[in-house]
Structures are given as C-alpha cells and as structure tokens.
Protein backbone atom coordinates (compact mmCIF):
# COMPACT_ATOMS: atom_id res chain seq x y z
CA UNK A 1 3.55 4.65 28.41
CA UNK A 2 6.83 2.89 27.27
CA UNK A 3 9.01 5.76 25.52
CA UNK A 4 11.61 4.24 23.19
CA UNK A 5 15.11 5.92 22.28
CA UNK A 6 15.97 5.68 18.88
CA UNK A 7 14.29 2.57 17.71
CA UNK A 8 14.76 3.44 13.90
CA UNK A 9 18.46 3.50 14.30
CA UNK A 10 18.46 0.08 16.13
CA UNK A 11 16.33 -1.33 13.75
CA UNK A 12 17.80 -0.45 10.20
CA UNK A 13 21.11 -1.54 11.79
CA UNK A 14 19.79 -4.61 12.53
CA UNK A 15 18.29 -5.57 9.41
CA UNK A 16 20.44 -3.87 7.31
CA UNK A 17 23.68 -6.01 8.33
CA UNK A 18 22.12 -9.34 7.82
CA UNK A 19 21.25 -7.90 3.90
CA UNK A 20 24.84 -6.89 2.47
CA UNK A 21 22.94 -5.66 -0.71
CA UNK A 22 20.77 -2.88 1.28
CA UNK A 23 22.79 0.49 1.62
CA UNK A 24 22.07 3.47 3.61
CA UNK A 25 22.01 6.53 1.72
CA UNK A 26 22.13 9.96 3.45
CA UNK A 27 22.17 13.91 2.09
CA UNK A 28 23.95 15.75 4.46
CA UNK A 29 21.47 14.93 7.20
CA UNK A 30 23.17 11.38 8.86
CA UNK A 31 22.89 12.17 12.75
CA UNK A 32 19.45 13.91 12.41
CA UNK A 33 18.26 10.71 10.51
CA UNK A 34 19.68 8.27 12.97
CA UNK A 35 22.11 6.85 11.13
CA UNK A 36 25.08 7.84 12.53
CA UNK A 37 26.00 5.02 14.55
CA UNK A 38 25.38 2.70 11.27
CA UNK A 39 27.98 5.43 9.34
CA UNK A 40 30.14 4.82 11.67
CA UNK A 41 29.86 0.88 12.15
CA UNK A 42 29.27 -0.44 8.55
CA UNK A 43 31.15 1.76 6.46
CA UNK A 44 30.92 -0.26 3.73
CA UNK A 45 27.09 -0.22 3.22
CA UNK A 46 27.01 3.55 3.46
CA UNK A 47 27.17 6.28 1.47
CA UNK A 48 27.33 10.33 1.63
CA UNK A 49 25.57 12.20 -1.18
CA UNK A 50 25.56 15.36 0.64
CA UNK A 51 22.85 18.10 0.15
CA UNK A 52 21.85 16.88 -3.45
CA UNK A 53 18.84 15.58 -3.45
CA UNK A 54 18.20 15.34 -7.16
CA UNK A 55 21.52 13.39 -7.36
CA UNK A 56 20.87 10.91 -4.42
CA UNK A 57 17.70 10.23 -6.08
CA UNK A 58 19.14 9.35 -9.94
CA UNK A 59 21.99 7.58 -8.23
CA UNK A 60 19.57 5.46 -5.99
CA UNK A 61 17.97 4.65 -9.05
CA UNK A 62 21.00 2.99 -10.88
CA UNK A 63 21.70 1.28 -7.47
CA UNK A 64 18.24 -0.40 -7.61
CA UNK A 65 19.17 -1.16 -11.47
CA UNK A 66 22.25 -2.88 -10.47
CA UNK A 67 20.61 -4.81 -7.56
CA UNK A 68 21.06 -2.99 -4.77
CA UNK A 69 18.14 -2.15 -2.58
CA UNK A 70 19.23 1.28 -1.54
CA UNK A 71 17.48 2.86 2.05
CA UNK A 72 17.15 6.79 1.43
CA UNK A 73 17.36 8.93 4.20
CA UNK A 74 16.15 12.94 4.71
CA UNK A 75 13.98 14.86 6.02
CA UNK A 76 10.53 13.90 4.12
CA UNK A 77 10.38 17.60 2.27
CA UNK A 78 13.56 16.49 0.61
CA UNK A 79 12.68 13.54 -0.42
CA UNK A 80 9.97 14.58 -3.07
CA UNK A 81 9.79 18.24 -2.77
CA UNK A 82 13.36 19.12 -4.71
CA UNK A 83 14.12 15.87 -6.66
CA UNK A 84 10.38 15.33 -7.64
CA UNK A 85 11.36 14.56 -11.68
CA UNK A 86 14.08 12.34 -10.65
CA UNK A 87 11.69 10.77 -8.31
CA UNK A 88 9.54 10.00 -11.27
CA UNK A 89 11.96 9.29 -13.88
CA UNK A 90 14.73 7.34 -12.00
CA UNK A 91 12.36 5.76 -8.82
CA UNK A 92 9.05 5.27 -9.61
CA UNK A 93 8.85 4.81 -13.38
CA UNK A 94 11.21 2.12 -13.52
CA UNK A 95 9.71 0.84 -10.24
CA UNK A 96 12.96 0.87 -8.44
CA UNK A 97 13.47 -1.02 -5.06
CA UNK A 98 14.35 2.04 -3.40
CA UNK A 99 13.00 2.91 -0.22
CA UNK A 100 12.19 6.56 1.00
CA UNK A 101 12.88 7.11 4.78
CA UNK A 102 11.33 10.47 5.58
CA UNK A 103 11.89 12.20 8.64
CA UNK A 104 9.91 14.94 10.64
CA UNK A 105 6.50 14.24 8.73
CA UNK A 106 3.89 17.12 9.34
CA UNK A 107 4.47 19.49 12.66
CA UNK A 108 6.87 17.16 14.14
CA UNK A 109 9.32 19.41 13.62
CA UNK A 110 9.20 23.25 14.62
CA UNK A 111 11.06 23.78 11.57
CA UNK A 112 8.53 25.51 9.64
CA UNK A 113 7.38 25.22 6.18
CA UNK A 114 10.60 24.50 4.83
CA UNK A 115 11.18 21.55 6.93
CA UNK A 116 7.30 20.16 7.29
CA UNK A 117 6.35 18.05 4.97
CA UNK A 118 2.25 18.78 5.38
CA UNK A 119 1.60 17.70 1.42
CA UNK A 120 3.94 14.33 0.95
CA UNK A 121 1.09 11.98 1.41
CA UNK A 122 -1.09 13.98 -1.17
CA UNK A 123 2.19 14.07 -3.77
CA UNK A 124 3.39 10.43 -3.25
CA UNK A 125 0.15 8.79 -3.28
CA UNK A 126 -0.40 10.11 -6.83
CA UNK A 127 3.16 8.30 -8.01
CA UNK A 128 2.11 4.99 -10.08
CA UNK A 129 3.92 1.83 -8.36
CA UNK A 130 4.81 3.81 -4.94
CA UNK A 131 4.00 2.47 -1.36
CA UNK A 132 3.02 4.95 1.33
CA UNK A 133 3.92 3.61 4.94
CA UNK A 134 3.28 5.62 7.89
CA UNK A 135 4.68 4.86 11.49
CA UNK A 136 2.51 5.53 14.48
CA UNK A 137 4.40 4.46 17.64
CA UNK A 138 7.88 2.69 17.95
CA UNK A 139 6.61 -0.67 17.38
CA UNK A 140 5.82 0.44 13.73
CA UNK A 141 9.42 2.11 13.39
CA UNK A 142 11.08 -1.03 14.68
CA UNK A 143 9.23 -3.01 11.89
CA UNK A 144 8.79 -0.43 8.86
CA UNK A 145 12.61 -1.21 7.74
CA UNK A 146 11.63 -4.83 6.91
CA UNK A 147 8.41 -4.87 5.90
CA UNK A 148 9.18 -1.99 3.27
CA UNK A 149 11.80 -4.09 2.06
CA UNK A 150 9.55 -6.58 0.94
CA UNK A 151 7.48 -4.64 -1.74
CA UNK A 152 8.80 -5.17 -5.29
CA UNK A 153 8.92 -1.72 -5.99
CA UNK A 154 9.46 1.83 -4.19
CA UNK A 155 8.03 2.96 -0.83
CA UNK A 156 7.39 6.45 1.26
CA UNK A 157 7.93 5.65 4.75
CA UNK A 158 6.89 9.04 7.06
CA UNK A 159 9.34 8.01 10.28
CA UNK A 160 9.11 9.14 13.56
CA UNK A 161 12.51 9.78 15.44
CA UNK A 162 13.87 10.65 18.47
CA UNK A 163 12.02 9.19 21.57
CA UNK A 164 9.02 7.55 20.71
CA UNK A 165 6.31 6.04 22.91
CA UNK A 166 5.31 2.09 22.27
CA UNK A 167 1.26 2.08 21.79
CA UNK A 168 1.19 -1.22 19.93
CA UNK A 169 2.84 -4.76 20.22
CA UNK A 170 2.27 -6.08 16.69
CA UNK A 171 4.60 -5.07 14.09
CA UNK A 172 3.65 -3.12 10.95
CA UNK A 173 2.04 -5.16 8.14
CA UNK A 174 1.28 -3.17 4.90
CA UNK A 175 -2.47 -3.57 4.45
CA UNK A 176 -3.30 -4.31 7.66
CA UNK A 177 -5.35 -1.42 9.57
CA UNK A 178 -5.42 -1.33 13.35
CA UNK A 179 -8.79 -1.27 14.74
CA UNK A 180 -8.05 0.07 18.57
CA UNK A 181 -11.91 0.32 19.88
CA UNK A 182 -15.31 -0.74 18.91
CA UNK A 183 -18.04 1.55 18.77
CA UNK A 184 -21.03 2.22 17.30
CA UNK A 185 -21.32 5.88 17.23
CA UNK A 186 -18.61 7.75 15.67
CA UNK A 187 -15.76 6.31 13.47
CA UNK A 188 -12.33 7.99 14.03
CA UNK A 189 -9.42 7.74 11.54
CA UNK A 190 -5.72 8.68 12.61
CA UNK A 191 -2.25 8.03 11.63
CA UNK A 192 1.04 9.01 12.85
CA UNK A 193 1.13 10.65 15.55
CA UNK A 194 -2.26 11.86 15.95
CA UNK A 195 -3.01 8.17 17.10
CA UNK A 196 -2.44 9.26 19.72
CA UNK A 197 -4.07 12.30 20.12
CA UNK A 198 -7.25 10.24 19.58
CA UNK A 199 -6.09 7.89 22.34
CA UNK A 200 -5.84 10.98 24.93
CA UNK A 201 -9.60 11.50 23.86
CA UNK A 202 -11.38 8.25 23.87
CA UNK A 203 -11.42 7.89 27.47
CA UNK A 204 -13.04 11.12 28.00
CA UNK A 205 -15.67 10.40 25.25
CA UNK A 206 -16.47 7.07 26.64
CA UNK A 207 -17.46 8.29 29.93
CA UNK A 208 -19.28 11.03 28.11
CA UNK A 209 -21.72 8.16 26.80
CA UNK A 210 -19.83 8.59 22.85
CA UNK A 211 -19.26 4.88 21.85
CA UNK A 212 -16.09 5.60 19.60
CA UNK A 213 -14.84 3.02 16.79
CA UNK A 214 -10.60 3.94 16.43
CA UNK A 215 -8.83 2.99 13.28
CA UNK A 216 -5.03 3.72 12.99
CA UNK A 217 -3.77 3.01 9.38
CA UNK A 218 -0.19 3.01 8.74
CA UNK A 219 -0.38 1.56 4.76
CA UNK A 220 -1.58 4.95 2.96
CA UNK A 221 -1.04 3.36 -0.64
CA UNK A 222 -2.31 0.71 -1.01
CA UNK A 223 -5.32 2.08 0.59
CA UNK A 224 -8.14 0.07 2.06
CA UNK A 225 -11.07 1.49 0.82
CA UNK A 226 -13.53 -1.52 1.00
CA UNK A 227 -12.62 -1.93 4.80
CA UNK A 228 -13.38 2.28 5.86
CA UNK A 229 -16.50 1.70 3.81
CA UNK A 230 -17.38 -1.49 5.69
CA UNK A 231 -16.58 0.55 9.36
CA UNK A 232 -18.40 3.96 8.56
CA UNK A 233 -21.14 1.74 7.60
CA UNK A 234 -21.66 0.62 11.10
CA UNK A 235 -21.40 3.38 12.74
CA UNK A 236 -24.82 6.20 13.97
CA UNK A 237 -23.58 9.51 12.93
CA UNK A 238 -20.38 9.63 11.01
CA UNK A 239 -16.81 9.84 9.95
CA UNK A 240 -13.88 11.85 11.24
CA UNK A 241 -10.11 11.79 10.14
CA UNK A 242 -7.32 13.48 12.27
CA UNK A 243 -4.46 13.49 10.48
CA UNK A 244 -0.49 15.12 10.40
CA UNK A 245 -1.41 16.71 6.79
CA UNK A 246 -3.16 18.74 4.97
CA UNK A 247 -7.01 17.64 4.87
CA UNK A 248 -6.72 18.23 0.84
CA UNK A 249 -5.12 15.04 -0.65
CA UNK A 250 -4.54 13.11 2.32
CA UNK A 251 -5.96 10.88 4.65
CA UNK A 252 -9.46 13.16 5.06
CA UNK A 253 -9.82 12.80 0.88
CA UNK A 254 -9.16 9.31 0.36
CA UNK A 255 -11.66 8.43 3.23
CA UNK A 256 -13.81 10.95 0.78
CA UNK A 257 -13.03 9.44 -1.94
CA UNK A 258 -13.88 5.66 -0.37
CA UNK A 259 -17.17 7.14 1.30
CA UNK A 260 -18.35 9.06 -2.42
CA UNK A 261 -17.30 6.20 -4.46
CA UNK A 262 -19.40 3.32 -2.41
CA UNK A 263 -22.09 5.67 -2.12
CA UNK A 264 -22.57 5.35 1.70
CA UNK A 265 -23.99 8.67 2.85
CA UNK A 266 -22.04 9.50 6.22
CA UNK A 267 -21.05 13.16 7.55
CA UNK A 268 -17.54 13.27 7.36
CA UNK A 269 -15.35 15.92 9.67
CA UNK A 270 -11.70 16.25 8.09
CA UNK A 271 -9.25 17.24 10.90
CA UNK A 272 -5.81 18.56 10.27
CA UNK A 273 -4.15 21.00 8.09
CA UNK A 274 -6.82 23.49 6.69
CA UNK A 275 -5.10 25.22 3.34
CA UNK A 276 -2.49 26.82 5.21
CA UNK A 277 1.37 26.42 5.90
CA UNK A 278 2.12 25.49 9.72
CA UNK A 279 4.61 28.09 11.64
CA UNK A 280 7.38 27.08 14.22
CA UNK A 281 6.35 25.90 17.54
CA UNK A 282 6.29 22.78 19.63
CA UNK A 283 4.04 19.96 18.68
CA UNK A 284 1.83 20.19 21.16
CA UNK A 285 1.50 23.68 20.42
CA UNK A 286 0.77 23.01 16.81
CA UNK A 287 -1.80 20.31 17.17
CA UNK A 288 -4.07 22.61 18.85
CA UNK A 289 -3.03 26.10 17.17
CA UNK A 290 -4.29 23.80 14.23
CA UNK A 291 -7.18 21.81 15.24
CA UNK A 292 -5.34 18.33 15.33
CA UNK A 293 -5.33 17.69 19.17
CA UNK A 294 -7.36 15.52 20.82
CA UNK A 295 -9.20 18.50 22.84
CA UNK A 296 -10.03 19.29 18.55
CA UNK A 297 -11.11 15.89 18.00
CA UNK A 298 -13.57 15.89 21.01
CA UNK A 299 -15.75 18.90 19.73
CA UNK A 300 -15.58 17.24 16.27
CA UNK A 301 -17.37 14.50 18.03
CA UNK A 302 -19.69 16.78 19.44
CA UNK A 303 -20.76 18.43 16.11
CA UNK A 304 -21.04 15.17 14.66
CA UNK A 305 -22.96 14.00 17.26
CA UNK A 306 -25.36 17.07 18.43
CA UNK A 307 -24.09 16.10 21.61
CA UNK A 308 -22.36 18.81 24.27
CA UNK A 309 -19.78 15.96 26.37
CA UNK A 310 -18.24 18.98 28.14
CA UNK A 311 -15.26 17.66 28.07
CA UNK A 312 -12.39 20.01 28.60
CA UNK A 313 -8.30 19.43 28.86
CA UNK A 314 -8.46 18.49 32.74
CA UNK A 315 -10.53 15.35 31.63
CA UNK A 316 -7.97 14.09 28.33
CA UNK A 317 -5.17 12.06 28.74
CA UNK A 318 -2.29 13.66 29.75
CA UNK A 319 -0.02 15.42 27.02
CA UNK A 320 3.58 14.02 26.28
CA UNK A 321 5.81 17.04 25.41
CA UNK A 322 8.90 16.25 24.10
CA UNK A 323 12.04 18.27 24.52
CA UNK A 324 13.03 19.95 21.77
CA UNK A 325 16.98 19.39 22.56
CA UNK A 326 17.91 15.95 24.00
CA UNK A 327 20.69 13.45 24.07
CA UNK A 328 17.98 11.27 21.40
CA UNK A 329 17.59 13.72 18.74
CA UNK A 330 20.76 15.67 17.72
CA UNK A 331 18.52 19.01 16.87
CA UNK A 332 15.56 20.58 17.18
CA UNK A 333 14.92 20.83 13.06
C-alpha cells in the first residue's frame, strides 16, 4: 500500500496559488493543519486568527461577502463545536463560500473528547445549504480542495493528515459513491478511514464463502439515498455501516433513514460509536476498544448472516499503525 506524506498540504498549495481570491485561514493550529509551508510561501493569501474560533468564523463570513472564497482550517471540534451560532448566522444562513477543513475527524486523534470530533457529521448535516465531504485515502485529500471549491455555498470537509495510504486512483467527486466489490450477500457501508478497515476484512470473508458488496461514500450531504436503497435491495441478508462517528446521527441513521423511508425491509447492523465519548489511545487501539475494526465488522457479518466464518486477526489484512510522533505530523493531538 502506497503511503502518502502530506498530500493535503501539497494540494491546497497547489490549487490555492493558481486562485488569488482563495485564502487560508488558520486558529492557532497552522503546522498541525498542514499549512505551514503555504504560511510561509504565500504570505499574502494567509491569515492568523489565532484561538478564536467564533471570530474566524464571522470574519470568514464577510470574506465570502466580499468575494473571497476563504479555506478554514482546525481541528474539526473547532470548527462547529465553539462557533456553532456564528456558523449559522455568518456561514450557512447567508450560504457563504466558505469552506470548513476539519482535521482529526473521529479517533484519529488520541486526543480525547476534547479533540474528537465523534458528532460533526450528525451537527453539520442538519445545517440548511452545507456540504459534508469526507476523505477516505490520499487520493480523496489530494482532490477534496478543488472539488469543494466548486459548490456555491459552504462545505464540511473531515481531512485526514499526516501519512496517508493511496486506496483509490479516481479523485473525489461529490455525489459519486465508490462501489469497491460486488456481492450479493451482505452490503457494507464505510467512510473515512474505516474503508479501510472493511478492506482488511473482505478478503477473509470471501474465502469464508460471504459474498460482500463495499460502498465507500465520501459526499455525506448531499446524501444518496435512492442509490443505498437500490444496493441493500440486492443484497440476501442485510445492511451494515462502519463508520468514524457516533452511530446516532451519522452515517448508520441516514442509511436508516434511506432504508425506513423506501420501505425496504433489511436488518441493518450500525457499527461505530455507541452513545459514549472515546478515551485516548492509538487508532488501532480505538477501533477495536470500540467495535469499528475490521475483526468488529467480521462478526457483524456473522450475526447478520447466521453464519460462524471463524475468522480471527491472523486471517485480516494486516494493520497499519501509525506513529504517533513523526517528521509528517508535527504532534500527536
């Protein structure tokens, strides 16, 4: 697997020098956001707001008023947690061009609560006119910065950072869902990184005689409901989502909320966050501590299915630990 240093901070540097009238806006968090080298490049298309959030939010929102198409950047928990009524007032109810670059979504950080932002997708899919991109692998990171630049109005991006492994070779397009395997058994729905979590699985399950269909959505608003209807439909026993989030409001519901609306009657397993706050700890660590690895995802399958696969850890992909200092990431929060 390709791992890839960096590739938001080459990529908003690219795009954002060939469009003078995008700024980078940062709050006190510049090298953990990757945007360092940009600072320190292109000083005229930056800007420090320091640790105000509520302020870098109303100023972002005159920006967009005067034509600007200002790039935020913070950890995700700062982006909506704190400045949540500017958000609304100054961003989203004017439908401001301003996009939301949120780092360390869910338990990729060790940070704890205060840094994990395990409710975003819930809060920001609720926001009239507002976008929610996610970014699965680097591929997606390298092409998030443009193709969020294109919607006439604001957008949630949930980044990954640091070195990141290349699973795809198409870019990001909003709307477009990745379908990674046919099958006709069980229908799998991931995001983020527990892509590829269900990646380390499917191998395992195939052998095991499960015929697995893998979607990996990175537009969470709009959401495609017509198109999860039209794959649970097709498959024997059921649904299950795996997501970096809590299973209340996020990725488990709106496949709910797709599923009760069409009336299709399919089990569905939610995977992820189960009402509870996430402590500190490595990813890896967290992913199974919380049901969200792909060890988690295989005895899903097997409830779903009735079927025992015996499938333990020796027979998953290998896991990818990630250091949690290194010359790609300037800390561990």
């Amino acid at each position: 697997m390709e791992m890839v240093n960096r590739p938001y901070a080459a990529a908003f540097e690219a795009y954002a020098t060939q469009h003078p009238e995008v700024l980078c806006l940062s709050a006190d968090l510049t090298s953990s956001c990757e945007i360092d080298g940009f600072r320190d490049r292109h000083p005229d298309q930056f800007l420090s707001l320091g640790m105000a959030e509520q302020n870098m939010l109303s100023f972002a929102g005159g920006l967009g008023l005067a034509g600007f198409r200002p790039f935020l950047h913070s950890f995700g928990v700062f982006l909506y947690r704190r400045p949540y009524d500017q958000l609304m007032a100054s961003i989203a109810y004017p439908r401001r061009k301003v996009r939301l670059m949120g780092f360390l979504p869910g338990v990729t950080t060790p940070g704890g609560m205060t840094h994990q932002a395990i409710e975003d997708i819930s809060v920001m899919r609720t926001i009239p006119n507002m976008t929610v991109l996610e970014a699965g692998d680097a591929t997606e990171v390298e092409s998030i910065v443009a193709e969020a630049d294109t919607v006439d109005g604001p957008v949630y991006c949930r980044i990954l950072r640091g070195a990141v492994p290349r699973l795809f070779t198409e870019p990001l397009k909003i709307g477009r869902m990745r379908v990674l395997s046919e099958g006709d058994d069980v229908l799998v729905v991931t995001a983020g990184i527990t892509t590829e979590e269900a990646i380390r699985a499917r191998g395992a399950l195939a052998r095991a005689g499960v015929s697995v269909r893998h979607l990996h959505l990175n537009t969470l608003k709009p959401f495609d409901a017509a198109q999860i209807v039209d794959h649970a439909a097709s498959v024997r026993h059921g649904v299950i989502t795996l997501e970096n989030h809590l299973v209340a409001g996020g990725i488990g519901s709106m496949v709910a909320e797709a599923l009760a609306e069409a009336g299709l009657p399919r089990r569905l397993i939610r995977l992820g966050l189960q009402d509870t706050y996430a402590h500190g700890g490595s990813r890896p660590y967290l992913m199974q501590h919380y049901g969200m690895d792909a060890l988690s995802l295989v005895h899903a399958v097997e409830r779903l299915t009735g079927q025992a696969t015996d499938i333990d850890e020796a027979a998953l992909g290998a896991v990818r630990i990630d250091a949690v200092h290194s010359l790609v990431k300037a800390e561990a929060l």
